[in-house]
C-alpha atoms as a PDB file:
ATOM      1  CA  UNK A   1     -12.361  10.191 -16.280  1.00  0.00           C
ATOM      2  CA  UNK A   2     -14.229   7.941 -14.059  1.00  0.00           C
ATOM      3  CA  UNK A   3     -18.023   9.118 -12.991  1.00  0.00           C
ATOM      4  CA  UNK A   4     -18.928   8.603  -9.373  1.00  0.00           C
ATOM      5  CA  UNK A   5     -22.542   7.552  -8.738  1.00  0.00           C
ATOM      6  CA  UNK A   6     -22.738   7.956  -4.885  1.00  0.00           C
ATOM      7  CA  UNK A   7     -24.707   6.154  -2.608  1.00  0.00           C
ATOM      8  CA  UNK A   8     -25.661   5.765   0.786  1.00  0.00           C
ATOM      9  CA  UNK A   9     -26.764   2.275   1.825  1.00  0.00           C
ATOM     10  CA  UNK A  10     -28.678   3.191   4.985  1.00  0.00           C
ATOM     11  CA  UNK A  11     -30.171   6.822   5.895  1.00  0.00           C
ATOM     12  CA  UNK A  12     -27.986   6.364   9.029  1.00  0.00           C
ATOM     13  CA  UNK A  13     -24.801   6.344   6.692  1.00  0.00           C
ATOM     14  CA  UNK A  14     -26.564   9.706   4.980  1.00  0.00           C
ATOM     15  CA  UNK A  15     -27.402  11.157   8.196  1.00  0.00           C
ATOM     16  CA  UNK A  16     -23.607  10.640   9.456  1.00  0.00           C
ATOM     17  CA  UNK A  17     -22.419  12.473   6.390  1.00  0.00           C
ATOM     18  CA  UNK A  18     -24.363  15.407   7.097  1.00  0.00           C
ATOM     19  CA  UNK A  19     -23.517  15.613  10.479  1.00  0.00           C
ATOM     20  CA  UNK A  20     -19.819  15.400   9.647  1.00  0.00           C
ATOM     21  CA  UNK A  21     -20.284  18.319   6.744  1.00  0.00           C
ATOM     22  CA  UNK A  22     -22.561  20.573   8.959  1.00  0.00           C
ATOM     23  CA  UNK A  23     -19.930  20.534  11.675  1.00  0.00           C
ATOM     24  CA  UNK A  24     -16.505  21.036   9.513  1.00  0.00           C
ATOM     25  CA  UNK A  25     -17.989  23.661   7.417  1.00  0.00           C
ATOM     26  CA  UNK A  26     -17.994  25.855  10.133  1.00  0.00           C
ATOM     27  CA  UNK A  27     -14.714  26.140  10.621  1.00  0.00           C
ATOM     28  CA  UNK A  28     -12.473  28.685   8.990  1.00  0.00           C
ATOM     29  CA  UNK A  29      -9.730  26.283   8.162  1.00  0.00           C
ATOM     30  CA  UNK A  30     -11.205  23.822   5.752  1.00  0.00           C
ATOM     31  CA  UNK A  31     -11.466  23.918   2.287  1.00  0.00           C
ATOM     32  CA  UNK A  32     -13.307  20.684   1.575  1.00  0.00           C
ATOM     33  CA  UNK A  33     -15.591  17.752   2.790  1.00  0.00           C
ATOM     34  CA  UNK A  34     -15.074  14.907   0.286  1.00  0.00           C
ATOM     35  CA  UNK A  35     -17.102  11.749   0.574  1.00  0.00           C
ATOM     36  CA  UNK A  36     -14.971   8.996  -0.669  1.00  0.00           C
ATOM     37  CA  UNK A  37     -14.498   4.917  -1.189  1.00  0.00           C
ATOM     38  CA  UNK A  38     -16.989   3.098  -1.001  1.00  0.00           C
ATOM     39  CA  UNK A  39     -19.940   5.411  -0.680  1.00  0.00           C
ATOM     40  CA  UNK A  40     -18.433   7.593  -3.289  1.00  0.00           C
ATOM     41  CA  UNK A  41     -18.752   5.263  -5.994  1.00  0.00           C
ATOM     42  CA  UNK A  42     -22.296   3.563  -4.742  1.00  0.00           C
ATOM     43  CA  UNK A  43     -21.008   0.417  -4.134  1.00  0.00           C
ATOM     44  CA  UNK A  44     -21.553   0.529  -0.220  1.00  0.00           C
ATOM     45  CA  UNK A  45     -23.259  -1.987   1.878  1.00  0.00           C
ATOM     46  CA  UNK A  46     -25.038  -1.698   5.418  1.00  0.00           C
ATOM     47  CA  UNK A  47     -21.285  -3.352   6.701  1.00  0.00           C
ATOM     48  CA  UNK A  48     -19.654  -0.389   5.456  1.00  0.00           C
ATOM     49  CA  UNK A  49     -18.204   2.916   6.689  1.00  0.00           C
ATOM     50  CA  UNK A  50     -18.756   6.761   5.898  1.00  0.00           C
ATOM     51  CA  UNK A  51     -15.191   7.309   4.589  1.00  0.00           C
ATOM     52  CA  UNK A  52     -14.558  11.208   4.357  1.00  0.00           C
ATOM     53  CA  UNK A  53     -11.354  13.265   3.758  1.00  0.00           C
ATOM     54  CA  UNK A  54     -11.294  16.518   4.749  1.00  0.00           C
ATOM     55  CA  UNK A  55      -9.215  18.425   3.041  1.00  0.00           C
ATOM     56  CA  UNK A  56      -6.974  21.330   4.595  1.00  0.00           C
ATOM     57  CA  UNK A  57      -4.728  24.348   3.207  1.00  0.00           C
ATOM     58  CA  UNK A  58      -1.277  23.209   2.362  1.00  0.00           C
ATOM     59  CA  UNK A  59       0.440  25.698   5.112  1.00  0.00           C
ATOM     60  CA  UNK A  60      -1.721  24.754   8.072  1.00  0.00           C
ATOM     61  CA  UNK A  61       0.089  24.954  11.214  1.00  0.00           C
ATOM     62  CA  UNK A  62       0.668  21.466  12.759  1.00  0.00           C
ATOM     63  CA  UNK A  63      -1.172  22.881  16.002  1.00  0.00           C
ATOM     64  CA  UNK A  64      -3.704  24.197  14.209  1.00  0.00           C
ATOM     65  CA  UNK A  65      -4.108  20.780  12.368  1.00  0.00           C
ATOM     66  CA  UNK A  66      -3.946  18.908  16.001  1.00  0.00           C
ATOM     67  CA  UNK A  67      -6.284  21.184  17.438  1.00  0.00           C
ATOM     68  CA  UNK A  68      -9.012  20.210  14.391  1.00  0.00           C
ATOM     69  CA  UNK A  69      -8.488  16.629  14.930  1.00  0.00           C
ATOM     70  CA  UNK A  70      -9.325  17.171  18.967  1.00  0.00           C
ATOM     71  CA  UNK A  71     -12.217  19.171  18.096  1.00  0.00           C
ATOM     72  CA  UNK A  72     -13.778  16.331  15.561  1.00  0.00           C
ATOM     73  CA  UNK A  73     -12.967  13.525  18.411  1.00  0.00           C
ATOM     74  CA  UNK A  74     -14.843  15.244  20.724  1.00  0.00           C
ATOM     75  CA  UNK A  75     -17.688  15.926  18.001  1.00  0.00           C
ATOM     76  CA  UNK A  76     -17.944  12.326  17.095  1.00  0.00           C
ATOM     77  CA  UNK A  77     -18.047  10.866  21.109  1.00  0.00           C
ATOM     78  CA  UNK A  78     -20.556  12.917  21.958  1.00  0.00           C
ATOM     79  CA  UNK A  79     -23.514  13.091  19.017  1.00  0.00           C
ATOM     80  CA  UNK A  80     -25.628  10.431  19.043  1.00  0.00           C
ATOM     81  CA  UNK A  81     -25.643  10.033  14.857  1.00  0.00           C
ATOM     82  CA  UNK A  82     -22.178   8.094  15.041  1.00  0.00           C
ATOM     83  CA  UNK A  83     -23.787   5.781  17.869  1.00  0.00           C
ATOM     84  CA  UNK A  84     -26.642   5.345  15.435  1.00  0.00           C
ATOM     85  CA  UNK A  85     -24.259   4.476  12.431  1.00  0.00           C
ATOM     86  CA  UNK A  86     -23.020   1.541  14.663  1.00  0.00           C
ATOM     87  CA  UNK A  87     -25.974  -0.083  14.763  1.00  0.00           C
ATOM     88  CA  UNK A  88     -26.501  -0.090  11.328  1.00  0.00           C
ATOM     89  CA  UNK A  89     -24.182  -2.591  10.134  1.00  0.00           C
ATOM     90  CA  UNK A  90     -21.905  -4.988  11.899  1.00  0.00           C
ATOM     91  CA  UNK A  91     -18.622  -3.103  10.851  1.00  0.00           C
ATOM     92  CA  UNK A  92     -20.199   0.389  10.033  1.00  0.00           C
ATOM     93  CA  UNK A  93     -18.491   3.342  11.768  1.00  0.00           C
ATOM     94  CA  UNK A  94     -16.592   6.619  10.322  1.00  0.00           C
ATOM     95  CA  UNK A  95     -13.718   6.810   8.518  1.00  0.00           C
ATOM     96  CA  UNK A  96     -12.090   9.908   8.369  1.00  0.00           C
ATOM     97  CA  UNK A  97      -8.963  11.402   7.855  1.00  0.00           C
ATOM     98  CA  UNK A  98      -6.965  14.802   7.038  1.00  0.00           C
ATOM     99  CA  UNK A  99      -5.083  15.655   3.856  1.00  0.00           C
ATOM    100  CA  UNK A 100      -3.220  18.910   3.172  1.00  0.00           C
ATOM    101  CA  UNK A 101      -2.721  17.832  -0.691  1.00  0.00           C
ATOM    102  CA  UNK A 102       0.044  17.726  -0.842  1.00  0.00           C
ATOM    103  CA  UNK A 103       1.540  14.662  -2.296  1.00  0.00           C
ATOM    104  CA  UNK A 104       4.844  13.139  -2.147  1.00  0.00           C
ATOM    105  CA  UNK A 105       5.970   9.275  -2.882  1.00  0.00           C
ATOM    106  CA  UNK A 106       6.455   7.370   0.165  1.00  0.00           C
ATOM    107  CA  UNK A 107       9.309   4.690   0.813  1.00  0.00           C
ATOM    108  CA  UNK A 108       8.735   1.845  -1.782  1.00  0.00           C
ATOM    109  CA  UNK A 109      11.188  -1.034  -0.370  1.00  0.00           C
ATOM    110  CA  UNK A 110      12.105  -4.359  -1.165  1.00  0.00           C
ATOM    111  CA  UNK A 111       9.578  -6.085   0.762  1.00  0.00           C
ATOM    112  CA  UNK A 112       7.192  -3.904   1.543  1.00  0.00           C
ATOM    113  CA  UNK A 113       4.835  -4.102  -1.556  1.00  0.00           C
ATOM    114  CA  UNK A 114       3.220  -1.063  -3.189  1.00  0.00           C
ATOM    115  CA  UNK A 115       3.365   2.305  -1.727  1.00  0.00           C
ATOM    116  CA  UNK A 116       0.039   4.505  -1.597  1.00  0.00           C
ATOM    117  CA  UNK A 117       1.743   7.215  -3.689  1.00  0.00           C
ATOM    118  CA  UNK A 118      -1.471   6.827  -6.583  1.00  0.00           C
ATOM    119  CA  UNK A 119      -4.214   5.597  -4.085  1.00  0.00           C
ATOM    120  CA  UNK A 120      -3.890   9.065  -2.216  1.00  0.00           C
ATOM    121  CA  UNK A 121      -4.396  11.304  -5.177  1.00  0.00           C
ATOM    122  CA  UNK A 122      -6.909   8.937  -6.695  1.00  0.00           C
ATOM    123  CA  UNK A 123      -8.994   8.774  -3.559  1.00  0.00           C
ATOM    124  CA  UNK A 124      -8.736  12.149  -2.781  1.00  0.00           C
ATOM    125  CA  UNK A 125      -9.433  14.099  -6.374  1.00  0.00           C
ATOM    126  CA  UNK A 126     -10.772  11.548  -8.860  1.00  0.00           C
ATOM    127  CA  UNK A 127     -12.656   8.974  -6.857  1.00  0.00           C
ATOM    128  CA  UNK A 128     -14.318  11.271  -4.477  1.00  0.00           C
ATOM    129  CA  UNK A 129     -17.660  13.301  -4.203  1.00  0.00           C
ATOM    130  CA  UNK A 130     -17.252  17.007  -3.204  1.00  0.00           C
ATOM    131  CA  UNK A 131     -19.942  17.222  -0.273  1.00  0.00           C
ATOM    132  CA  UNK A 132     -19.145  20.765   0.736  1.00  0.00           C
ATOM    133  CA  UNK A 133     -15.817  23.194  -0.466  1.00  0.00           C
ATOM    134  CA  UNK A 134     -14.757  26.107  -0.100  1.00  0.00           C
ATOM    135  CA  UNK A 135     -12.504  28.585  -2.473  1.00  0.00           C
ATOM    136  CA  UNK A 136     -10.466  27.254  -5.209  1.00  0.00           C
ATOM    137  CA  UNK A 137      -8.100  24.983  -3.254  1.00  0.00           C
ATOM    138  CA  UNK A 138      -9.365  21.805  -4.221  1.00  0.00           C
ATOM    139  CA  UNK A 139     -10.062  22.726  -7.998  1.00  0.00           C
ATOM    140  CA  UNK A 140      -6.624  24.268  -7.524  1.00  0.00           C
ATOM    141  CA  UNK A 141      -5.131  20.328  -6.930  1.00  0.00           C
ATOM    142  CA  UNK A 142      -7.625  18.811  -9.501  1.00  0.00           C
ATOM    143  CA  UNK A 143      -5.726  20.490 -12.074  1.00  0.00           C
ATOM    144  CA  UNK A 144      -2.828  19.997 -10.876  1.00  0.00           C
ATOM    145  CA  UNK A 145      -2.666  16.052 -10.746  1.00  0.00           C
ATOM    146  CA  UNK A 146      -5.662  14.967 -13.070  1.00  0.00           C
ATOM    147  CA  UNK A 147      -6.251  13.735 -15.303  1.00  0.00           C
ATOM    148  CA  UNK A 148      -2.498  12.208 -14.201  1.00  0.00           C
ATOM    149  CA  UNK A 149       0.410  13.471 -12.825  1.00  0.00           C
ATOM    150  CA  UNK A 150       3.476  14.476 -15.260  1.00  0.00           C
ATOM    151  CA  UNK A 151       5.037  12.197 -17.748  1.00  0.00           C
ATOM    152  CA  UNK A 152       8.509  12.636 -16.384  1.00  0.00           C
ATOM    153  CA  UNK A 153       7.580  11.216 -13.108  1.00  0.00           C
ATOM    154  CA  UNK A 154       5.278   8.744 -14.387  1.00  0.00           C
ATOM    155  CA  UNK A 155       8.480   7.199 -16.207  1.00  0.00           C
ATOM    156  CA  UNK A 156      10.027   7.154 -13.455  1.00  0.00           C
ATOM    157  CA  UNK A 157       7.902   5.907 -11.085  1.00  0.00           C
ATOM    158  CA  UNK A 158       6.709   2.554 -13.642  1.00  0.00           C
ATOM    159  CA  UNK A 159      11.109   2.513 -14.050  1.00  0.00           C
ATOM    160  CA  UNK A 160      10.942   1.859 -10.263  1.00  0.00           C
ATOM    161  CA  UNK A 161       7.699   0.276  -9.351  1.00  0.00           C
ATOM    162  CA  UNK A 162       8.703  -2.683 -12.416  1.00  0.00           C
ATOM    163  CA  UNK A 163      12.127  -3.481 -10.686  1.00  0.00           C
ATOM    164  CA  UNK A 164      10.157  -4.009  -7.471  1.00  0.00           C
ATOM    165  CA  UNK A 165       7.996  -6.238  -8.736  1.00  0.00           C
ATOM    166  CA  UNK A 166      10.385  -8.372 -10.779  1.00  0.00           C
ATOM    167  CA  UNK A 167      12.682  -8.548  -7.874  1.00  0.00           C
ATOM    168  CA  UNK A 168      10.080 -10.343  -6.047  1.00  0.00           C
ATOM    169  CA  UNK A 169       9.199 -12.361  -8.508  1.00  0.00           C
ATOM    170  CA  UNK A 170      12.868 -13.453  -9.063  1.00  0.00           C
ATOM    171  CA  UNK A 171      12.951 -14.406  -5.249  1.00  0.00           C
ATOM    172  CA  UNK A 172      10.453 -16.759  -5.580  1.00  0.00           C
ATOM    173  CA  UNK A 173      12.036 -19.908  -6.927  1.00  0.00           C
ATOM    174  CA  UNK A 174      14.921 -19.174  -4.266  1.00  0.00           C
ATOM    175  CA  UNK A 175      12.799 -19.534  -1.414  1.00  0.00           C
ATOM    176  CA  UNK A 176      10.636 -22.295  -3.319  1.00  0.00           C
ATOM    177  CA  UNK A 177      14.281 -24.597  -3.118  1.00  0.00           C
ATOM    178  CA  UNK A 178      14.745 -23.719   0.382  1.00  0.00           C
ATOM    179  CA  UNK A 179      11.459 -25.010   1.484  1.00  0.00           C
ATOM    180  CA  UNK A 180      10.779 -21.368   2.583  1.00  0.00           C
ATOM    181  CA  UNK A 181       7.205 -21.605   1.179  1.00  0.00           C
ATOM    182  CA  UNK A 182       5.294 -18.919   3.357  1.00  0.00           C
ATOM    183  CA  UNK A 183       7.963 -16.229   2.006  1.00  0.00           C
ATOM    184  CA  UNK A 184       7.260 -16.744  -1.213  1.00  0.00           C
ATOM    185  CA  UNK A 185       3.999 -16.728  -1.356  1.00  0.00           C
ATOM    186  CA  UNK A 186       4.337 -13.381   0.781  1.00  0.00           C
ATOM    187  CA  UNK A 187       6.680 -12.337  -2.257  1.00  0.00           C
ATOM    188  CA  UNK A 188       4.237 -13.508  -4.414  1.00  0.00           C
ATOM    189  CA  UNK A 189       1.478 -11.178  -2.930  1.00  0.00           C
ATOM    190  CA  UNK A 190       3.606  -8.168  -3.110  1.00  0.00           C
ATOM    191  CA  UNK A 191       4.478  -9.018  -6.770  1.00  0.00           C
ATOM    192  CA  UNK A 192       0.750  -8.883  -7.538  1.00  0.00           C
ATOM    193  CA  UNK A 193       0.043  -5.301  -6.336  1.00  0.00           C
ATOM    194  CA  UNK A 194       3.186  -4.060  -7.513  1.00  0.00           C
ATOM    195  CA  UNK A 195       1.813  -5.370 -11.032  1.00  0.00           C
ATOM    196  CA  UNK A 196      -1.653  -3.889 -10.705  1.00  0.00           C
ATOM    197  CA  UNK A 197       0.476  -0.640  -9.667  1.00  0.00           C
ATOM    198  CA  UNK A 198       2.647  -0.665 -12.472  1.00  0.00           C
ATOM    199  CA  UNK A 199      -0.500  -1.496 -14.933  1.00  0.00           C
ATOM    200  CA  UNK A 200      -2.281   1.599 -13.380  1.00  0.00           C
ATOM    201  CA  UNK A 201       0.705   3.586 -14.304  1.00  0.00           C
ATOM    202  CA  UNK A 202       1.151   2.391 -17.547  1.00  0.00           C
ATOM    203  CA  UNK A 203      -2.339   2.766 -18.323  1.00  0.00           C
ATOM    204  CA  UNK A 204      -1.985   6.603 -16.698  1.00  0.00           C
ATOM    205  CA  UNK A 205      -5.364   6.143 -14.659  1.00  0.00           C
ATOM    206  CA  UNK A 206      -5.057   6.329 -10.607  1.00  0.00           C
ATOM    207  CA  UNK A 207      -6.158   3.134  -8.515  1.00  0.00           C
ATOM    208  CA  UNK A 208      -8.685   2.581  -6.354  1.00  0.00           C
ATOM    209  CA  UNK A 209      -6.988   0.252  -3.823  1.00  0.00           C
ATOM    210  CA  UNK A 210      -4.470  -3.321  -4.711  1.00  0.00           C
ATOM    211  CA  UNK A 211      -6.237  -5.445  -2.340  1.00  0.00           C
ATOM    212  CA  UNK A 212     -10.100  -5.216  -2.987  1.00  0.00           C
ATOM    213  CA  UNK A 213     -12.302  -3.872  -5.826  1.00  0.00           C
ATOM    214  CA  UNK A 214      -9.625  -6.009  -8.362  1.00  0.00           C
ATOM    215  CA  UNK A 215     -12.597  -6.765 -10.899  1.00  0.00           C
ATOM    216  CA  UNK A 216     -13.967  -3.556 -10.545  1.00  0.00           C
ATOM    217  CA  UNK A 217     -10.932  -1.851 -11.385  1.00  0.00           C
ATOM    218  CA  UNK A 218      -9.366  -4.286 -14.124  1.00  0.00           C
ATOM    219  CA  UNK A 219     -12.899  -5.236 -15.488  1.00  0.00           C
ATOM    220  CA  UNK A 220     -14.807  -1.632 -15.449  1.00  0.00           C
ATOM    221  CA  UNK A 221     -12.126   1.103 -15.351  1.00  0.00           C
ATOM    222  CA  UNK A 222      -9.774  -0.295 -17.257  1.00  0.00           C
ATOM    223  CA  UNK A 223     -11.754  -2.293 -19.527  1.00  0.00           C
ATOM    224  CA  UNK A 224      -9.695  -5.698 -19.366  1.00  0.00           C
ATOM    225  CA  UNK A 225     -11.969  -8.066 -18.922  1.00  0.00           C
ATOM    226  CA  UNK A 226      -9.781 -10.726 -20.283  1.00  0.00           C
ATOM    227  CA  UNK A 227      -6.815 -10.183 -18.009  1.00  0.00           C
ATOM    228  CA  UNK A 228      -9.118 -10.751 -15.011  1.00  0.00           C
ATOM    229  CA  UNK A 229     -10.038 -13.931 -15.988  1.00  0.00           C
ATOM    230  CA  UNK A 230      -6.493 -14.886 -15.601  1.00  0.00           C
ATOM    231  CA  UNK A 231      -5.311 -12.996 -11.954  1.00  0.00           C
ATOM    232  CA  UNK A 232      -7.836 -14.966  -9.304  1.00  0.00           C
ATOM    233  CA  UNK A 233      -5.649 -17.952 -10.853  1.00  0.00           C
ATOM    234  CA  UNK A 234      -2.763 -16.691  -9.186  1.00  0.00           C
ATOM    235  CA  UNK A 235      -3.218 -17.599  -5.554  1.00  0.00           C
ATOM    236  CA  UNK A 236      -5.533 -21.140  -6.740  1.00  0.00           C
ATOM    237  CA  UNK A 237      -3.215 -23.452  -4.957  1.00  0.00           C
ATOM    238  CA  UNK A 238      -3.657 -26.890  -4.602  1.00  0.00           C
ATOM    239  CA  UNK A 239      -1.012 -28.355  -2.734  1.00  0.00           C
ATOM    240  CA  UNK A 240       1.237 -25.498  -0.787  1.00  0.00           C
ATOM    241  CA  UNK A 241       4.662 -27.085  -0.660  1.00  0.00           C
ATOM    242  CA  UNK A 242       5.483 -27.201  -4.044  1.00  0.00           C
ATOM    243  CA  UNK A 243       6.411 -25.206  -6.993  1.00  0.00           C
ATOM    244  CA  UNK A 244       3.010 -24.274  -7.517  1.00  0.00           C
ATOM    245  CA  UNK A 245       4.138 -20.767  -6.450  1.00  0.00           C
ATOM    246  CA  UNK A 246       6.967 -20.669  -8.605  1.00  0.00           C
ATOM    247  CA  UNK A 247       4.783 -21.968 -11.470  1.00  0.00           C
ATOM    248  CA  UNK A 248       1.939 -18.716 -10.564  1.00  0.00           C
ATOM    249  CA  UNK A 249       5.009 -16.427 -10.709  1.00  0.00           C
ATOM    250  CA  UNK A 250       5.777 -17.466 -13.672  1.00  0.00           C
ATOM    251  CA  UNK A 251       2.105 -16.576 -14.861  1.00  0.00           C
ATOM    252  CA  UNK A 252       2.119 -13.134 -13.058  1.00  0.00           C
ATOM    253  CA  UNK A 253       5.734 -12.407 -14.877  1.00  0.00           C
ATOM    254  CA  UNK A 254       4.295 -13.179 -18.512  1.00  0.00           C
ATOM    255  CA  UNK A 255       1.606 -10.677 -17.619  1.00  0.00           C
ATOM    256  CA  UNK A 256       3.984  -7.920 -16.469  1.00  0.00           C
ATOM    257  CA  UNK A 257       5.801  -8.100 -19.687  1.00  0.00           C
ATOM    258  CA  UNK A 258       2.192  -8.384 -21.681  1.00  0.00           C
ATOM    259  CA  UNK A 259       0.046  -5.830 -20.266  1.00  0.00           C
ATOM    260  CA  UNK A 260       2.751  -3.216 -18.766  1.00  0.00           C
ATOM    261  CA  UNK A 261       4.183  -0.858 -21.148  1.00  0.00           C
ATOM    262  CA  UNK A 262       5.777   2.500 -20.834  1.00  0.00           C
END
């Protein structure tokens, strides 16, 4: 299990927290204030933003969850801690959303690259920092889905998320011949975070996101240091129209078949 050392970078970013905790653990509906992302894990900079979840009982109302989300707008456009936190970094602000828990796999198409299926529960239960709770909800879901969800649907999900990924990889030399070169690099992007997906699954530990924190993740929570060496390679391009492309695909699908395994 992976050990959060959390960290503000400014006392503003602290002092935003706080704020945000005093004011949603007075109200009856919430089970938990979770710091989470970057400040979570320590790695924050002045630049970045107080992400929080708050998390909510599975059979809230939809009015009742409306009516929250009105009440913290109003909270955060009127205290002057939040016009602080803007000041203290160029993109610093607060990130917060609403979860009820309750997880379900989202549409996974063709094109779309990776759904956010194992970012949600990872960011939510195992790469978060419990700033205030209340009852047993939250323990209630940490036993639920960690250290991993069920085998059954792990199978099934690496089954599905592997076809994705070698489907776009497939397309690649297609487009490559029709001078289509933008497209497959596009499919070529999707490929890559449908592999680190697939790997994550394989390797039955959640994700922390498929577009940033890559050496983090490979290097330090999954303890690969030698496959990172080998992904930023992937997108070095010297000369776009060509079969460079095809060539990185070709990399990215001998790593598939290496490192993914059910």
């Amino acid at each position: 299990m992976y050990i959060c050392h959390p960290a503000y970078p400014t006392p503003r970013h602290e002092y935003a927290a706080k704020s945000i905790t005093g004011f949603f653990s007075n109200l009856p509906e919430v089970k938990a204030v979770l710091l989470t992302c970057s400040c979570a894990r320590g790695k924050a900079t002045s630049n970045s933003c107080v992400d929080i979840s708050i998390l909510l009982p599975a059979d809230i109302h939809s009015d009742q969850k409306r009516e929250l989300e009105i009440a913290w707008d109003n909270y955060f456009r009127t205290e002057d801690v939040f016009k602080l936190l803007l000041n203290a970094g160029k993109f610093a602000n607060v990130d917060l959303d609403f979860s009820t828990g309750l997880f379900q796999p989202g549409k996974h198409g063709w094109t779309s690259g990776p759904d956010e299926f194992e970012l949600e529960i990872g960011n939510l239960l195992a790469y978060s920092v419990v700033l205030w709770e209340k009852g047993h909800y939250l323990q209630s879901l940490k036993a639920q889905w960690l250290p991993y969800y069920a085998d059954s649907l792990r199978k099934e999900r690496l089954a599905m998320v592997r076809r994705y990924c070698l489907n776009n990889l497939n397309c690649i030399q297609f487009y490559i011949e029709r001078g289509l070169y933008f497209q497959a690099f596009h499919r070529l992007y999707n490929a890559f975070g449908e592999f680190l997906q697939a790997l994550f699954i394989s390797k039955r530990i959640y994700p922390i996101a498929y577009d940033k924190w890559i050496k983090e993740q490979i290097v330090e929570i999954l303890e690969l240091p030698e496959l990172y060496e080998r992904l930023p390679g992937l997108f070095e391009i010297s000369r776009f129209e060509s079969d460079e492309i095809f060539q990185n695909s070709r990399e990215l699908t001998y790593l598939l078949e290496t490192y993914v395994h059910d």
